[in-house]
N, C-alpha and C. Protein backbone atom coordinates (compact mmCIF):
# COMPACT_ATOMS: atom_id res chain seq x y z
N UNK A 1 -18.02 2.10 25.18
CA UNK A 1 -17.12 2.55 26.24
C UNK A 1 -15.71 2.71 25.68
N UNK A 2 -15.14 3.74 26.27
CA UNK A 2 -13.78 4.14 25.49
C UNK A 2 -13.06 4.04 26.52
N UNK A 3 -11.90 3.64 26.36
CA UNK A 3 -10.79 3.08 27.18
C UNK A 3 -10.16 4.78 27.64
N UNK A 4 -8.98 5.05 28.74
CA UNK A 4 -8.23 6.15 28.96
C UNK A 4 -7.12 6.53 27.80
N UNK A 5 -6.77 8.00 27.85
CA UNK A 5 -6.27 8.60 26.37
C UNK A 5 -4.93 8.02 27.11
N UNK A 6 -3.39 8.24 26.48
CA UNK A 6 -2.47 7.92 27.00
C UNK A 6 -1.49 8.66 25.76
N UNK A 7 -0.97 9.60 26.67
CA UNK A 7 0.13 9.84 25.89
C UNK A 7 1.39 9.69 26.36
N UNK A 8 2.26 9.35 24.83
CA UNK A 8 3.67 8.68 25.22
C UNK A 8 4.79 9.85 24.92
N UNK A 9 5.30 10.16 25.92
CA UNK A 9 5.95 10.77 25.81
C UNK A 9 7.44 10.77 26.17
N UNK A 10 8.73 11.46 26.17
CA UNK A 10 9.93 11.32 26.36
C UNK A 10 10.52 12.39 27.42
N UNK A 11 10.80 12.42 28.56
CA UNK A 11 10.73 13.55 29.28
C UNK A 11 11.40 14.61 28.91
N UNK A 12 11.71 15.93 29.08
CA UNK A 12 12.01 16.98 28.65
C UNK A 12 11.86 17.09 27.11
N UNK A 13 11.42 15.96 25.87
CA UNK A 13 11.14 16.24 24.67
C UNK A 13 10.41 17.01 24.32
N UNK A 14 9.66 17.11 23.13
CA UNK A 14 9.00 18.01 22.59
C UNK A 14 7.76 17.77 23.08
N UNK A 15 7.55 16.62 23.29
CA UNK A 15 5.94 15.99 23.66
C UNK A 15 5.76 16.50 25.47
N UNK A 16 6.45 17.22 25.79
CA UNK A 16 6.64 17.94 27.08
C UNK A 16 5.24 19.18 26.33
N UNK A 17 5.29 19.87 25.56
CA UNK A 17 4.53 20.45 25.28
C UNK A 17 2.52 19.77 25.03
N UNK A 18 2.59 18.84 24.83
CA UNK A 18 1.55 18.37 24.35
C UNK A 18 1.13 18.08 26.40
N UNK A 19 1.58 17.74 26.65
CA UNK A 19 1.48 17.00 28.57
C UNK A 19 0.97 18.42 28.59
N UNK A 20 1.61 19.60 28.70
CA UNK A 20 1.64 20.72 29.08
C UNK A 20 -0.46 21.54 28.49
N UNK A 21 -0.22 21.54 27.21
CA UNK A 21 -1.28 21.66 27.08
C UNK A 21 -2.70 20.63 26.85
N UNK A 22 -2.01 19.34 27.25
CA UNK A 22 -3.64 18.31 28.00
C UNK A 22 -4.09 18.90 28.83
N UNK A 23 -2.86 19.46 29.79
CA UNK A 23 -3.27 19.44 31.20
C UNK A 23 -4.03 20.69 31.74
N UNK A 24 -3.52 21.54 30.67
CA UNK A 24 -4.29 23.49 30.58
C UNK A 24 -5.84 23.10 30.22
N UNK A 25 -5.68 21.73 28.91
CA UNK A 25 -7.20 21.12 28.66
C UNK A 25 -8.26 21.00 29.33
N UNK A 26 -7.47 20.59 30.31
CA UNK A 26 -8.29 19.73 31.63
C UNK A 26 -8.80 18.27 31.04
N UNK A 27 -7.92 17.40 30.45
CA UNK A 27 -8.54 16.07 30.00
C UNK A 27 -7.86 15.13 30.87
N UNK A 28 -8.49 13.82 31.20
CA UNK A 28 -7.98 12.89 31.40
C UNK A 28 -6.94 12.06 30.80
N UNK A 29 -6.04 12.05 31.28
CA UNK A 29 -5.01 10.87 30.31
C UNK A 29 -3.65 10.55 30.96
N UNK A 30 -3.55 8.91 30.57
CA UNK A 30 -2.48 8.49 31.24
C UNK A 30 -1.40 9.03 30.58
N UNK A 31 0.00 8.81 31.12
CA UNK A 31 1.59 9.29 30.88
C UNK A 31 2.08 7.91 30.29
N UNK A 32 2.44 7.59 29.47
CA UNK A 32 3.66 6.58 29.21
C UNK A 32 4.96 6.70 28.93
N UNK A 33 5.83 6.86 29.31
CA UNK A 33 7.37 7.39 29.64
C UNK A 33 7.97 6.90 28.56
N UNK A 34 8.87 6.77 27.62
CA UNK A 34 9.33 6.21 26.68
C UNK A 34 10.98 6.68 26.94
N UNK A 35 11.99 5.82 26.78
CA UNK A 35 13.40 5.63 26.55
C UNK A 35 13.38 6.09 25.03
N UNK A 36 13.88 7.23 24.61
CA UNK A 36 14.43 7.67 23.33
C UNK A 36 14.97 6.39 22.46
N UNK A 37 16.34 6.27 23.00
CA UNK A 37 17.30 5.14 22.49
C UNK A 37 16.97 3.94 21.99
N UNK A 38 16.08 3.67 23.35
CA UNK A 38 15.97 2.08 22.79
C UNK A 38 14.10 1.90 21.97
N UNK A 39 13.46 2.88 22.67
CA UNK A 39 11.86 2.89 22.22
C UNK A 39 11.19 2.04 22.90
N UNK A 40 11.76 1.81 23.82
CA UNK A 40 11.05 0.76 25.29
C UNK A 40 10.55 1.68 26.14
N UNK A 41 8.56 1.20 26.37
CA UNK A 41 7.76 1.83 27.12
C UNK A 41 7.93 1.55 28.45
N UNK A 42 8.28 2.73 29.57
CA UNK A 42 8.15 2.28 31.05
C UNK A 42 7.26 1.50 31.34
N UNK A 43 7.52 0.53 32.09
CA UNK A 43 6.28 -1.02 32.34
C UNK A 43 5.98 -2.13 31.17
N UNK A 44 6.93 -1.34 30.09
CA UNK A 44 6.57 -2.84 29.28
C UNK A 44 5.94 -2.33 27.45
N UNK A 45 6.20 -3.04 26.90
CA UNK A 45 6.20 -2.68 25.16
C UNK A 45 6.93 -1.56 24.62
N UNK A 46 6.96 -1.22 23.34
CA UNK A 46 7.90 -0.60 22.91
C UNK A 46 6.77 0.16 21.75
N UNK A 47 7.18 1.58 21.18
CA UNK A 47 7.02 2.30 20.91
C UNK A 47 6.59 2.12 19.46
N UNK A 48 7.60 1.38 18.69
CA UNK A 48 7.22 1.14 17.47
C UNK A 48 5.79 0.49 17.24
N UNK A 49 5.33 -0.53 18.70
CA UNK A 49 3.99 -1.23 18.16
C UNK A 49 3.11 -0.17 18.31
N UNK A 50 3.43 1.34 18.57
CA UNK A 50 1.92 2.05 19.16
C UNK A 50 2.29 3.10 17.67
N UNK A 51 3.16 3.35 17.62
CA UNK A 51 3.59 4.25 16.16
C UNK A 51 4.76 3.78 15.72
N UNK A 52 4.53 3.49 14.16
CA UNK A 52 5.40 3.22 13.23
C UNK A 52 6.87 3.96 13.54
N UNK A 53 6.59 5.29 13.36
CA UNK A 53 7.20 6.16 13.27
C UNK A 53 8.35 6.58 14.21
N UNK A 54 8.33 5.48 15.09
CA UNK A 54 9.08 5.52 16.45
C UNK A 54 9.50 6.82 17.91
N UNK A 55 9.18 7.49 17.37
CA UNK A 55 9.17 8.75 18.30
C UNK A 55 7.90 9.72 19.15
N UNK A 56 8.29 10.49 19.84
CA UNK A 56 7.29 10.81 20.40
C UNK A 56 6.86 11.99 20.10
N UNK A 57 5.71 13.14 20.20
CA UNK A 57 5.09 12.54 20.65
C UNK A 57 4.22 11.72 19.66
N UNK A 58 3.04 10.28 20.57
CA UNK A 58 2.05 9.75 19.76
C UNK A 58 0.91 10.06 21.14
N UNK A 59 0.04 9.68 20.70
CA UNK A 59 -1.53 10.09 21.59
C UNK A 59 -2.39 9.10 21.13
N UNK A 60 -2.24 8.32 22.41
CA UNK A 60 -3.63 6.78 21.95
C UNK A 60 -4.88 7.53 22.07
N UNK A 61 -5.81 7.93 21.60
CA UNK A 61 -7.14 8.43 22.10
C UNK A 61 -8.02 7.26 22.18
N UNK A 62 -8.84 7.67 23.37
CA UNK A 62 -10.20 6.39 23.62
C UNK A 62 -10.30 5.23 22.88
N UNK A 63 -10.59 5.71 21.68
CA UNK A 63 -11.13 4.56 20.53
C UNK A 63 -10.11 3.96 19.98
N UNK A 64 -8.85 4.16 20.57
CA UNK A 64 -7.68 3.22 19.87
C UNK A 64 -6.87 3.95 18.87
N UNK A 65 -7.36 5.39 18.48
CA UNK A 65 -6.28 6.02 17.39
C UNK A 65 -5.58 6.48 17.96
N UNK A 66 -4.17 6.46 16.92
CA UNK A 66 -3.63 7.18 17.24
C UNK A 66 -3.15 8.37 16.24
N UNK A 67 -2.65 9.08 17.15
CA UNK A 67 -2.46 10.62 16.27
C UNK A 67 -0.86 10.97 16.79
N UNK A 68 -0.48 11.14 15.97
CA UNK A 68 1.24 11.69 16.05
C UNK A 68 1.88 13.45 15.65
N UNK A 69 2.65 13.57 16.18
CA UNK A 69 3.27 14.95 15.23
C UNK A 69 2.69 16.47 16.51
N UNK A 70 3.49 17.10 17.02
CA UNK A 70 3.25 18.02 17.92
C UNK A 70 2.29 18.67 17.07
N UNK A 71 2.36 19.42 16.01
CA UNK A 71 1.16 19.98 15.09
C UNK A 71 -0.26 19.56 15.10
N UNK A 72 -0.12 18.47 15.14
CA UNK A 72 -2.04 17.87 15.01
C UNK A 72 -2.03 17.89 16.16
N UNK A 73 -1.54 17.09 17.37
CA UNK A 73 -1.91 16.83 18.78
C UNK A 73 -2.53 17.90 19.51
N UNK A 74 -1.34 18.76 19.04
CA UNK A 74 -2.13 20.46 19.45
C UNK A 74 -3.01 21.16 18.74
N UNK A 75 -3.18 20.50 17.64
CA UNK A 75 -4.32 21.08 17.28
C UNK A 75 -5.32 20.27 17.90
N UNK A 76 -5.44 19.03 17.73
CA UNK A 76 -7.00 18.40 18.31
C UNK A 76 -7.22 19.07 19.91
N UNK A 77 -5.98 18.78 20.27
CA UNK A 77 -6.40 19.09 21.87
C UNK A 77 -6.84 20.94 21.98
N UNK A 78 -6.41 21.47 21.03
CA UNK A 78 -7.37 23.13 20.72
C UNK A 78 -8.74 22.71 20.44
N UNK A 79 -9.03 22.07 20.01
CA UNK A 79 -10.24 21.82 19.64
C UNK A 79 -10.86 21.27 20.55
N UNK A 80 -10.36 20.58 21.16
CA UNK A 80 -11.18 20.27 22.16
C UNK A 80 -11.53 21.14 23.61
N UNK A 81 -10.50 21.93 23.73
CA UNK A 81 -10.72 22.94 24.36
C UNK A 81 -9.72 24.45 23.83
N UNK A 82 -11.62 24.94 23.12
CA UNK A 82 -11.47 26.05 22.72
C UNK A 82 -10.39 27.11 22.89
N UNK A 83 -10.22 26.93 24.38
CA UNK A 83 -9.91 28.35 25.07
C UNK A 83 -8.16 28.60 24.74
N UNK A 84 -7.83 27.40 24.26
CA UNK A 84 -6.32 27.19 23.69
C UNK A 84 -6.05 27.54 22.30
N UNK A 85 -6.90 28.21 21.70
CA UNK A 85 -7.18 28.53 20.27
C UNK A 85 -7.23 30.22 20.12
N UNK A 86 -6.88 30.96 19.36
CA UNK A 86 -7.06 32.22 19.15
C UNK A 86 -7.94 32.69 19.22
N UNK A 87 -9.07 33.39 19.29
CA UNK A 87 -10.46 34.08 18.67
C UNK A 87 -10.62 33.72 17.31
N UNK A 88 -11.85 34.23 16.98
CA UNK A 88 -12.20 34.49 15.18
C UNK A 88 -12.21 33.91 14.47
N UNK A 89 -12.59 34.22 13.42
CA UNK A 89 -12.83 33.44 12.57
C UNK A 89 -11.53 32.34 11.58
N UNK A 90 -10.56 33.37 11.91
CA UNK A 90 -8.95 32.87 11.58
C UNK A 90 -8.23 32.13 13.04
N UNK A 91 -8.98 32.26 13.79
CA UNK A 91 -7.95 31.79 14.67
C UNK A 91 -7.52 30.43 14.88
N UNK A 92 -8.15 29.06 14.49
CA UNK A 92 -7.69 28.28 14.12
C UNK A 92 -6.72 28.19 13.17
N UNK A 93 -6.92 28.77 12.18
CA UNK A 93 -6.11 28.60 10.95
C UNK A 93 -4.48 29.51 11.72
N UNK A 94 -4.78 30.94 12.87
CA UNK A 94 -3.65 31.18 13.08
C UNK A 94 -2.98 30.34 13.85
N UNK A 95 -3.71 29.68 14.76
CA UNK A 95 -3.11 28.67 15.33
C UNK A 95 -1.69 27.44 14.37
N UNK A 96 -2.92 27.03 13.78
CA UNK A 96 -1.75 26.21 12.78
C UNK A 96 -1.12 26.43 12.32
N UNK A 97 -0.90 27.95 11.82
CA UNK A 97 0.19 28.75 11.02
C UNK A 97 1.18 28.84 12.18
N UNK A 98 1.14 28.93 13.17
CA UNK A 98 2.27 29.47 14.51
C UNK A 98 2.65 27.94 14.72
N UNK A 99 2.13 27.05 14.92
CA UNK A 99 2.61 26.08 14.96
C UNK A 99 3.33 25.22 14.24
N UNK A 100 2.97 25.64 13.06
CA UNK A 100 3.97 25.38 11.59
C UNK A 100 5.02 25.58 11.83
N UNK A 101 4.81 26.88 12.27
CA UNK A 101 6.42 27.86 12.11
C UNK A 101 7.25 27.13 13.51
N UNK A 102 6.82 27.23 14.09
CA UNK A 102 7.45 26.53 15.44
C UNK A 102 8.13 25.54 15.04
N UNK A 103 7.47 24.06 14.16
CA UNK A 103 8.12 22.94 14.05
C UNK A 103 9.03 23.45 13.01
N UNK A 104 8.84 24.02 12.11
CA UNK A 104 9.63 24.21 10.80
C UNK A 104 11.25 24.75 10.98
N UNK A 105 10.47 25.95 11.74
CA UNK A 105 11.68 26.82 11.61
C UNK A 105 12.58 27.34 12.95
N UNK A 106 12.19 26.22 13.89
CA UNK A 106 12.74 25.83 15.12
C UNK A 106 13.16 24.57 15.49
N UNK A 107 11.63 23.72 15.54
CA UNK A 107 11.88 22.66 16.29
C UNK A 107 12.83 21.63 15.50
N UNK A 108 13.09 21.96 13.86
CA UNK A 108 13.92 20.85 12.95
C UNK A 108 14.95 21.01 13.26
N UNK A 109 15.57 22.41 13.64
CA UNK A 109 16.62 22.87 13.47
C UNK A 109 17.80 21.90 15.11
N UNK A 110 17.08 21.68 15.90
CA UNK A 110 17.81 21.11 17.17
C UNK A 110 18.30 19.86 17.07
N UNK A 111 17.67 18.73 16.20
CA UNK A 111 18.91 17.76 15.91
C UNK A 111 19.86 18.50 14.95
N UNK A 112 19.61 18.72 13.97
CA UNK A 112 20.70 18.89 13.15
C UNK A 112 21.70 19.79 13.72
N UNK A 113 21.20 20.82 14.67
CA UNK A 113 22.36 21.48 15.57
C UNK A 113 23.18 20.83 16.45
N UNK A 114 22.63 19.61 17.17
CA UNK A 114 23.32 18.81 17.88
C UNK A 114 24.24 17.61 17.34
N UNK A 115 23.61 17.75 16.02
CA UNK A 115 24.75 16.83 15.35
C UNK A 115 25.73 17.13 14.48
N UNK A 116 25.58 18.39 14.22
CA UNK A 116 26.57 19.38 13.20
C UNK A 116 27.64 19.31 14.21
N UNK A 117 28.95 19.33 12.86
CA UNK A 117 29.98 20.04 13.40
C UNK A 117 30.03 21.20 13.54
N UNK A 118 31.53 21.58 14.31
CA UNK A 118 31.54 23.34 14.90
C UNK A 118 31.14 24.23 13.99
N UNK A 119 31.67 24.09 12.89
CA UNK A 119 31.18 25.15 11.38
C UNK A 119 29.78 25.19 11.51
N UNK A 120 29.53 24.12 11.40
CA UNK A 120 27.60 23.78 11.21
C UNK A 120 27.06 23.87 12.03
N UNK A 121 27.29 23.41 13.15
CA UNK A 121 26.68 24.15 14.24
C UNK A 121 26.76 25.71 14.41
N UNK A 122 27.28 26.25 14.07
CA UNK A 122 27.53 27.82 14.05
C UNK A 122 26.24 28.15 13.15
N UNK A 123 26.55 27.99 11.99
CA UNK A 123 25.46 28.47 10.85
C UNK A 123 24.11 28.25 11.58
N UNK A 124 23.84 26.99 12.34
CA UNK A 124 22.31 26.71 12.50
C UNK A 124 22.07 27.39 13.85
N UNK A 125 22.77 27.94 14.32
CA UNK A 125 22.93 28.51 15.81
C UNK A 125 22.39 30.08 15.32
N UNK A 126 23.33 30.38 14.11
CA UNK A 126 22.57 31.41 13.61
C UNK A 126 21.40 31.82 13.72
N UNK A 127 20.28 30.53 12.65
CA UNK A 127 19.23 30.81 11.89
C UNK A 127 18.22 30.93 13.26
N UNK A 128 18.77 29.96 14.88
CA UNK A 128 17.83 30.01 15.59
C UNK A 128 17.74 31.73 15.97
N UNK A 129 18.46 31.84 16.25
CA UNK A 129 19.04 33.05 16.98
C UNK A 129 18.28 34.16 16.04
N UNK A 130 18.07 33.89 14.81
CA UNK A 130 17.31 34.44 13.76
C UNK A 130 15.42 35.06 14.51
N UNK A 131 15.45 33.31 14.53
CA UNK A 131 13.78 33.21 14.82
C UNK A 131 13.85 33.68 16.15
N UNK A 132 14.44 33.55 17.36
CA UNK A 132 13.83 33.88 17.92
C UNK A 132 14.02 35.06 18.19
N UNK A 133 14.79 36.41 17.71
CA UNK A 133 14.86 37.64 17.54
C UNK A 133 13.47 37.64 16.64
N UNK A 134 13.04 37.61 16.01
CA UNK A 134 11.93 37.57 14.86
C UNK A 134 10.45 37.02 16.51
N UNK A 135 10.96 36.61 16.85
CA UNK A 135 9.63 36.03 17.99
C UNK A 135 9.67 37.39 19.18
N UNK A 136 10.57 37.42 19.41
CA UNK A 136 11.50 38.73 20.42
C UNK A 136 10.49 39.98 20.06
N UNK A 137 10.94 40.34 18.71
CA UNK A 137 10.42 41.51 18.30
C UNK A 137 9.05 41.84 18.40
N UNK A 138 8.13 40.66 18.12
CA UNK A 138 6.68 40.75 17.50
C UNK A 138 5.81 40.00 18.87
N UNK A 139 6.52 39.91 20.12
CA UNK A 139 5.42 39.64 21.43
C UNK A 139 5.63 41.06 21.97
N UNK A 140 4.09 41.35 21.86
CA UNK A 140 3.67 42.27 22.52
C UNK A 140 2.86 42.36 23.76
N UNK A 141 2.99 41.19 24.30
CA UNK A 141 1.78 40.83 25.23
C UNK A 141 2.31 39.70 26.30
N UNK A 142 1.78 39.03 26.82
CA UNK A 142 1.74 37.89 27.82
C UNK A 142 2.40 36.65 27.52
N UNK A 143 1.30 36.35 25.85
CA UNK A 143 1.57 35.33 25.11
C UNK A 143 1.26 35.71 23.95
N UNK A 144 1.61 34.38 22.95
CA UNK A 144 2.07 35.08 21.57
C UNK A 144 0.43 35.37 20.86
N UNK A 145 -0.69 35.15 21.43
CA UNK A 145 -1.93 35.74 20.71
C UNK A 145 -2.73 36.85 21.67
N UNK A 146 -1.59 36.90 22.75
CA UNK A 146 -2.50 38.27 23.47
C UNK A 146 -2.48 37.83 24.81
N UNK A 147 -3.16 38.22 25.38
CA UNK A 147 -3.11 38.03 27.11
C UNK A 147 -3.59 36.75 27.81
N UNK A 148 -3.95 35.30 26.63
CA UNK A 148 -4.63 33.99 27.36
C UNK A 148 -3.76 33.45 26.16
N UNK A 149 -3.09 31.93 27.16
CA UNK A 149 -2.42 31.28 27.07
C UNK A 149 -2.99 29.60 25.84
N UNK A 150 -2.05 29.64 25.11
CA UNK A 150 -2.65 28.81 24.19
C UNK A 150 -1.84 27.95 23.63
N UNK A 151 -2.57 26.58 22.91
CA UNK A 151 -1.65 24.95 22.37
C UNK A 151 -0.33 26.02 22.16
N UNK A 152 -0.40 26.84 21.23
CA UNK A 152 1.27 27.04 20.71
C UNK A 152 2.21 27.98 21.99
N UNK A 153 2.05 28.42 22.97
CA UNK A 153 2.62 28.47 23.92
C UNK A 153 3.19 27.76 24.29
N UNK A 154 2.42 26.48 24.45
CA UNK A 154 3.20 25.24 25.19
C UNK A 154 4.08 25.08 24.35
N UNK A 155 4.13 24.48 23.27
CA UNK A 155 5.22 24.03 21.63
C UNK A 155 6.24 25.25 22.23
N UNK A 156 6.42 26.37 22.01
CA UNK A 156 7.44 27.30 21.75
C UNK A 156 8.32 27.18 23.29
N UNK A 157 7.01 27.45 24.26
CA UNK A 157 8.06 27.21 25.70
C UNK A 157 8.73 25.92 25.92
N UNK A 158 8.67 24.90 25.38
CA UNK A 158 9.18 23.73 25.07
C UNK A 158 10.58 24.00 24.55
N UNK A 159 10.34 24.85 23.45
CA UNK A 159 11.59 25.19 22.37
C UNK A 159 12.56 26.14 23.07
N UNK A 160 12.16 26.98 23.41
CA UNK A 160 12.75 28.30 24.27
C UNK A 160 13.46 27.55 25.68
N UNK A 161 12.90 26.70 26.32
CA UNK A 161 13.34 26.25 27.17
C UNK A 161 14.82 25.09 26.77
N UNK A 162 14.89 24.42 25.89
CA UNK A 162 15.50 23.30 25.35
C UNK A 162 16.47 24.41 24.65
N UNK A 163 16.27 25.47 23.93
CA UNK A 163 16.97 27.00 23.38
C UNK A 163 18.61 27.29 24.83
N UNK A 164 17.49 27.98 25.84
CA UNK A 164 18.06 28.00 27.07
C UNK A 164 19.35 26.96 27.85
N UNK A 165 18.69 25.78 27.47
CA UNK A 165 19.66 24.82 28.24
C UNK A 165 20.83 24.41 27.18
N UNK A 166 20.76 24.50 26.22
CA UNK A 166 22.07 24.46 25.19
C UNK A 166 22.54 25.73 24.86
N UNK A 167 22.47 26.58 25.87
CA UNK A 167 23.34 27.87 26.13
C UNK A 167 22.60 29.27 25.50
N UNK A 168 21.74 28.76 24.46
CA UNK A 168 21.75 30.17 23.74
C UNK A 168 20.60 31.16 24.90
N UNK A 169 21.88 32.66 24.80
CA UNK A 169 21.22 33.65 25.50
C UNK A 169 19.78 34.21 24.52
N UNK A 170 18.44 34.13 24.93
CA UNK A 170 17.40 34.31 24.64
C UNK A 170 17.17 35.90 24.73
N UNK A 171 16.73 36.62 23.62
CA UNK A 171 16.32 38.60 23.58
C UNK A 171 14.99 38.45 24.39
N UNK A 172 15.03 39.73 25.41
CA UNK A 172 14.11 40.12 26.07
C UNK A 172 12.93 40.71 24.87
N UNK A 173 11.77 40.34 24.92
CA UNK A 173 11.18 40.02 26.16
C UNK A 173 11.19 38.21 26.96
N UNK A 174 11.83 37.04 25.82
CA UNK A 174 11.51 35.85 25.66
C UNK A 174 11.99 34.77 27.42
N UNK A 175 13.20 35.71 28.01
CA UNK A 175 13.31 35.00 29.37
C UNK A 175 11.94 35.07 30.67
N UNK A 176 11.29 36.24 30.15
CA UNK A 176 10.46 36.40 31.41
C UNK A 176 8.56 35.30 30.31
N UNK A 177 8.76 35.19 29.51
CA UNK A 177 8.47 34.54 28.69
C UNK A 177 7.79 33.60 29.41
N UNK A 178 9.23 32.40 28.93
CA UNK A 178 9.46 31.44 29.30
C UNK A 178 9.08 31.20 31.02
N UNK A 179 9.79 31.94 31.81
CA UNK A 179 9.10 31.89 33.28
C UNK A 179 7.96 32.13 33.94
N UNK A 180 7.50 32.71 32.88
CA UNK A 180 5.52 32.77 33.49
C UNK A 180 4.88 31.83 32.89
N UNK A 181 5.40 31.05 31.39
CA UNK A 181 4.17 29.48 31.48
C UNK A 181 5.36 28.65 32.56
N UNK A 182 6.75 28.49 33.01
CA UNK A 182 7.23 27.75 34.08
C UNK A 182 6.12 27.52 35.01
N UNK A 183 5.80 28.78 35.50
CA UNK A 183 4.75 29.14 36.41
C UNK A 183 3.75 28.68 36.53
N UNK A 184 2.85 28.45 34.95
CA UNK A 184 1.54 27.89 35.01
C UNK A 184 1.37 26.53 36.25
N UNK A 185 0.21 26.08 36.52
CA UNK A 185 0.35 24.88 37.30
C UNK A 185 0.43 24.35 36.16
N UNK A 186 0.09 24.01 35.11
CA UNK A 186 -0.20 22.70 34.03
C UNK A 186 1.04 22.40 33.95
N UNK A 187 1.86 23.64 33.49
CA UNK A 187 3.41 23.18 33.38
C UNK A 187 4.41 22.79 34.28
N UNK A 188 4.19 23.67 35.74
CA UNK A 188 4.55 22.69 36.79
C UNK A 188 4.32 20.98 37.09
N UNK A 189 2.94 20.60 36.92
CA UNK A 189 2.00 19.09 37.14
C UNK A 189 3.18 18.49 35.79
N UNK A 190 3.19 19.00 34.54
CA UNK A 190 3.62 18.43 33.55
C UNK A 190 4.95 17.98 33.98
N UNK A 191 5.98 18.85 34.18
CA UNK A 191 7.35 18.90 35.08
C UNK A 191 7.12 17.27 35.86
N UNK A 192 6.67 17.61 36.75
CA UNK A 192 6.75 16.87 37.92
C UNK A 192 6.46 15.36 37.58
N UNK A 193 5.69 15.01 36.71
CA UNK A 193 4.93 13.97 36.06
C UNK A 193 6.06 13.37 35.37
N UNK A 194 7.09 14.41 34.54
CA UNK A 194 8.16 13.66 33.71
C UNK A 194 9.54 13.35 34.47
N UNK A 195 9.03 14.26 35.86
CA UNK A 195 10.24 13.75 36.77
C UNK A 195 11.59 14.83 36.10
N UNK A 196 10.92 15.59 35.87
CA UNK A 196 12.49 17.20 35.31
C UNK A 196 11.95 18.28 36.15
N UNK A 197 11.21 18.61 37.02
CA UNK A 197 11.09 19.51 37.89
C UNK A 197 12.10 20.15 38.07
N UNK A 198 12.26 21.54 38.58
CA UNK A 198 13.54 21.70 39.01
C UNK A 198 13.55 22.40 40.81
């Protein structure tokens, strides 16, 4: 018998994406709220005893593992339901490639933007502004593998959204984007669950 999955997450963080696509999953699993700052779990323990690594997201699964890092999480949870995965014979592998790029050449870039000075913050304000003109250009569709919604949707609308609220104006097509996974229920339920609804 396997205990309930539980993922710990930080509200509006990155692990907003992983909630987002459990819930497109359709899997069972509890929420554990986590305080950034201090790494104290809502109701009790702290973060470091569930991952070393202190941050979120982590994902207790059934049997007691755990798995860390928006990249794998979304990948297992593709795997576990297919329908969050590309087609073909590459489409796993494109999966992980988009998701690469997401953490790499996005998601690193938001501390160091928030902690740069004005100079430095400029330069890295740039490089986003880079990618997501480069993302801008090359959606041709709904979502970024075609007309059904998938793990790296969630990751990017995560990014695009967190993009948005630290001012930067986003190239069309990426605002109406962003407002149709808003839309999804998963991402609504997800919202509401972390208590950032709007």
């Amino acid at each position: 018998m396997t205990d309930a999955m539980t993922l710990y997450t930080a509200p509006g963080f990155s692990s907003l994406a992983d909630h987002i696509a459990m819930l497109e999953a359709g899997l069972e699993f509890d929420v554990a709220k986590v305080d950034i700052a201090t790494k104290a779990i809502e109701g009790g323990g702290n973060l470091a005893d569930v991952s070393p690594k202190g941050y979120v997201p982590a994902l207790r699964l059934g049997d007691g593992e755990v798995l860390t890092e928006n990249v794998a999480i979304l990948t297992w949870v593709a795997d576990q339901a297919p329908d969050l995965a590309p087609k073909g014979r590459m489409g796993r592998y494109r999966l992980l490639e988009t998701l690469g790029f997401i953490a790499a050449e996005i998601h690193k870039r938001f501390p160091a933007y928030l902690a740069a000075s004005d100079d430095a913050q400029q330069a890295i304000g740039q490089q986003l502004e880079h990618w997501f003109r480069y993302l801008a250009d090359g959606m041709k569709h709904d979502y970024l593998f075609g007309d059904t919604f998938s793990a790296a949707d969630a990751y990017l609308f995560v990014m695009l959204r967190s993009a948005a609220q630290l001012g930067f104006t986003l190239p069309d097509p990426l605002p109406d984007y962003v407002a149709r996974i808003e839309q999804r229920p998963a991402t609504q339920s997800a919202l509401q669950r972390e208590g950032i609804a709007q």
